[in-house]
C-alpha atoms as a PDB file:
ATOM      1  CA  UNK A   1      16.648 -64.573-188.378  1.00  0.00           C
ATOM      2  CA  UNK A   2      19.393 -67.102-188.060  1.00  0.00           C
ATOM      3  CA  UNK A   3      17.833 -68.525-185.117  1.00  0.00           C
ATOM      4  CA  UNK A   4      14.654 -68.913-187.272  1.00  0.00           C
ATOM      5  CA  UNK A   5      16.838 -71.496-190.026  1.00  0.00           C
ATOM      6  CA  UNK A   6      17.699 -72.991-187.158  1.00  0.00           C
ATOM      7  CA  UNK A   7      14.572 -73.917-186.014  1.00  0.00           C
ATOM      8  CA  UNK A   8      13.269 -74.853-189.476  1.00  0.00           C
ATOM      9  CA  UNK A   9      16.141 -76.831-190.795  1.00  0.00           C
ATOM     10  CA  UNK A  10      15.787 -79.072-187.603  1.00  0.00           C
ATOM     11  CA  UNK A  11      12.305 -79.322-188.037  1.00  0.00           C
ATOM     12  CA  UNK A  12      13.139 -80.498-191.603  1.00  0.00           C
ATOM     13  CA  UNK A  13      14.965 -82.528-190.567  1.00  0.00           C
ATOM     14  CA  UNK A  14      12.802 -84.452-187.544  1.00  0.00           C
ATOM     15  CA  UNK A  15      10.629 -84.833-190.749  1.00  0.00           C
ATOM     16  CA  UNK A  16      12.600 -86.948-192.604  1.00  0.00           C
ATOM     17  CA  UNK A  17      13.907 -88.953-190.251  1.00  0.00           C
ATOM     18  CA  UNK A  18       9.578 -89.545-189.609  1.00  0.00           C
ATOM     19  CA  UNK A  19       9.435 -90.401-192.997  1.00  0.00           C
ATOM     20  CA  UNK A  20       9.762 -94.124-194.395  1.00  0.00           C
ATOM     21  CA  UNK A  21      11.389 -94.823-197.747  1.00  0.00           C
ATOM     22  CA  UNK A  22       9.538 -95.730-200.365  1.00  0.00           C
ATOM     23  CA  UNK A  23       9.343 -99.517-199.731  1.00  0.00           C
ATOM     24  CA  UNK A  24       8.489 -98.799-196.268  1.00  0.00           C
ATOM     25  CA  UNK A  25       5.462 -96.597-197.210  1.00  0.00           C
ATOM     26  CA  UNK A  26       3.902 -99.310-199.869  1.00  0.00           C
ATOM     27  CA  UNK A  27       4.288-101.843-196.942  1.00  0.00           C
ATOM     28  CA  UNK A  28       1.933 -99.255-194.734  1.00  0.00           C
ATOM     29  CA  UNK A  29       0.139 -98.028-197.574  1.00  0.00           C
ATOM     30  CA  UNK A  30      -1.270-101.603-197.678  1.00  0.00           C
ATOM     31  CA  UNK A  31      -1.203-102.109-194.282  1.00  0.00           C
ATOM     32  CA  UNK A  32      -3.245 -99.112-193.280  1.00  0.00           C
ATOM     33  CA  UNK A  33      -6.527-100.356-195.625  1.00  0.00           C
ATOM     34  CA  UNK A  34      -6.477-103.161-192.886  1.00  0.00           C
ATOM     35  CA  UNK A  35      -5.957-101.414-189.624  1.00  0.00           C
ATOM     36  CA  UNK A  36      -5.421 -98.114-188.333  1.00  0.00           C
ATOM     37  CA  UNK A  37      -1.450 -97.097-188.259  1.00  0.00           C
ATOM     38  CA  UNK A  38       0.084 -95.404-185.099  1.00  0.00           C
ATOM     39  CA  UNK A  39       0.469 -91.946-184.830  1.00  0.00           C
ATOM     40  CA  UNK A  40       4.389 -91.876-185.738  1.00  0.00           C
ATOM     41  CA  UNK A  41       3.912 -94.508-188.647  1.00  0.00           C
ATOM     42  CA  UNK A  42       0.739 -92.761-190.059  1.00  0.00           C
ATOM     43  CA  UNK A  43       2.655 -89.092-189.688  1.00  0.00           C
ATOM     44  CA  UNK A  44       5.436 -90.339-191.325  1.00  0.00           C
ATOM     45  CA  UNK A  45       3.851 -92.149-194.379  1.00  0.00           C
ATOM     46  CA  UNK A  46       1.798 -89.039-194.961  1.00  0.00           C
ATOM     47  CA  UNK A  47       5.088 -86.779-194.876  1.00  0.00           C
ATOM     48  CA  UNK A  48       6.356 -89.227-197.450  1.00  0.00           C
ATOM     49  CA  UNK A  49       3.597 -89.162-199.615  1.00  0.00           C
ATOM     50  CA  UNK A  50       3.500 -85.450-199.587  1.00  0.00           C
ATOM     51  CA  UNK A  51       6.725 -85.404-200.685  1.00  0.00           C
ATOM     52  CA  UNK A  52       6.448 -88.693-203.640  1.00  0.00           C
ATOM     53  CA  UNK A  53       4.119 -89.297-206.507  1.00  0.00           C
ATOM     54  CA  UNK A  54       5.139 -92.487-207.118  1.00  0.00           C
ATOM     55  CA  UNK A  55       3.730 -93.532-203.512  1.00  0.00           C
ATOM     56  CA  UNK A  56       1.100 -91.052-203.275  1.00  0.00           C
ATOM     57  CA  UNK A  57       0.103 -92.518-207.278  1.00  0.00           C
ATOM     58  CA  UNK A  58       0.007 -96.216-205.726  1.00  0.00           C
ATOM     59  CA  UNK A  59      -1.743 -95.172-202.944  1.00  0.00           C
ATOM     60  CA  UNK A  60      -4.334 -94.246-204.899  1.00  0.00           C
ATOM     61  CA  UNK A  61      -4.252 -97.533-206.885  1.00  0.00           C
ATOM     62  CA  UNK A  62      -4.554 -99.639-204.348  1.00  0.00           C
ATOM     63  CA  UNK A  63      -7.578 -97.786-203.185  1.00  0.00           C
ATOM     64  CA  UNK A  64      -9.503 -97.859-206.782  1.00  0.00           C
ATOM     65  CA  UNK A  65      -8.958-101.403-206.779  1.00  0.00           C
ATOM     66  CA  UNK A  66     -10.479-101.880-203.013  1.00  0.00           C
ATOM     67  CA  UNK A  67     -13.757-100.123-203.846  1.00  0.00           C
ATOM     68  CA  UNK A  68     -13.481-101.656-207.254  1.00  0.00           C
ATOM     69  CA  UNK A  69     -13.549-105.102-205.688  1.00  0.00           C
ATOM     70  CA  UNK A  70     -15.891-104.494-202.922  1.00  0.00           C
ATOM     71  CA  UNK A  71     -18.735-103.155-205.479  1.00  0.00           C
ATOM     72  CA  UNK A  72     -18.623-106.203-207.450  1.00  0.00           C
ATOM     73  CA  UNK A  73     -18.040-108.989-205.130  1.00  0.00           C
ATOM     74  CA  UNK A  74     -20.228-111.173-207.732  1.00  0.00           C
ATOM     75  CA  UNK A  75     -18.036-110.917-210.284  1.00  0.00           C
ATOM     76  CA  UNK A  76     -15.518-111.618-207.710  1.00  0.00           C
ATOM     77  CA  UNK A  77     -16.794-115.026-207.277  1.00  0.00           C
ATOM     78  CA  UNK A  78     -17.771-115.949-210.355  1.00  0.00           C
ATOM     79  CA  UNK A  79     -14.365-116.192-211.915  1.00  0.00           C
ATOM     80  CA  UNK A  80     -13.196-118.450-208.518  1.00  0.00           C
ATOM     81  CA  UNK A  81     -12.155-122.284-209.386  1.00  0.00           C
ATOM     82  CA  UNK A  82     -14.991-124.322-209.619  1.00  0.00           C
ATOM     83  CA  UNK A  83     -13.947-126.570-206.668  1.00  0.00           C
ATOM     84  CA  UNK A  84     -15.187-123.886-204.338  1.00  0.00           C
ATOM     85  CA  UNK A  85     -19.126-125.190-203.279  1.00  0.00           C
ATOM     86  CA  UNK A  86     -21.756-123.134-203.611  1.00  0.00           C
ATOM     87  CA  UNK A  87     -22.012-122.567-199.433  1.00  0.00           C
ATOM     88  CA  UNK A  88     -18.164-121.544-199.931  1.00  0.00           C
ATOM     89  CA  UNK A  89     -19.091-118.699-202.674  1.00  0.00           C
ATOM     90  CA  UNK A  90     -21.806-117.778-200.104  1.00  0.00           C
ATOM     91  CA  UNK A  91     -19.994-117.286-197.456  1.00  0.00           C
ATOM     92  CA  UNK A  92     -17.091-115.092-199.491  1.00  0.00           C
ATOM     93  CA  UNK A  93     -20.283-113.003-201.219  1.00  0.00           C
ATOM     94  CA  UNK A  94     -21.749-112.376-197.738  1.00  0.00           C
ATOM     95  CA  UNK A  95     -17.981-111.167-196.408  1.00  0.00           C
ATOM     96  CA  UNK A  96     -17.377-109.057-199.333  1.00  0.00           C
ATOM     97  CA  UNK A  97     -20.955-107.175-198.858  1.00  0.00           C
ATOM     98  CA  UNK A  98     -20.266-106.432-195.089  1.00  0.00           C
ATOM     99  CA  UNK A  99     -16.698-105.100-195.601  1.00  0.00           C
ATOM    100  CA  UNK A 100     -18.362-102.961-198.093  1.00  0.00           C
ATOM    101  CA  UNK A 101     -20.315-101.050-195.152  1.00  0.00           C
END
């Protein structure tokens, strides 16, 4: 049985040294709506956020507001600065539509 602890408590800790601290994980929380993560960074955020709400919580945030944004990319551009020309608000309307797919 004691070689059982062992085994655990250095699996434990091989776990936390994987795992980021929490202004590490925001950083990839973000990072990972733009591209994919490697293996070791995307293991170790999702240790982390197993382990923290607060991450896990703004995780979840940031995601809300992502599909939030991408299902109303005309509101989007309707409260951008006038200076913007209409070929401008076009082009941004078009991009928001095919990140939406």
């Amino acid at each position: 049985m004691n070689w059982l602890m062992k085994i655990a408590k250095s699996l434990l800790r091989g776990l936390l040294e994987l795992s980021p601290n929490c202004k590490t994980a925001v950083r990839l929380q973000s990072a990972a709506l733009e591209h994919k993560l490697s293996f070791r960074r995307w293991l170790g955020l999702r240790c982390h956020i197993l382990l923290c709400q607060w991450c896990r919580r703004y995780g979840q945030h940031i995601i809300f507001l992502r599909h939030a944004a991408q299902a109303h990319p005309d509101k989007l551009v309707a409260t951008l600065p006038p200076q913007l020309s209409e070929a401008a608000r076009a082009r941004i309307r078009q991009q928001l539509r095919s990140n939406q797919k």
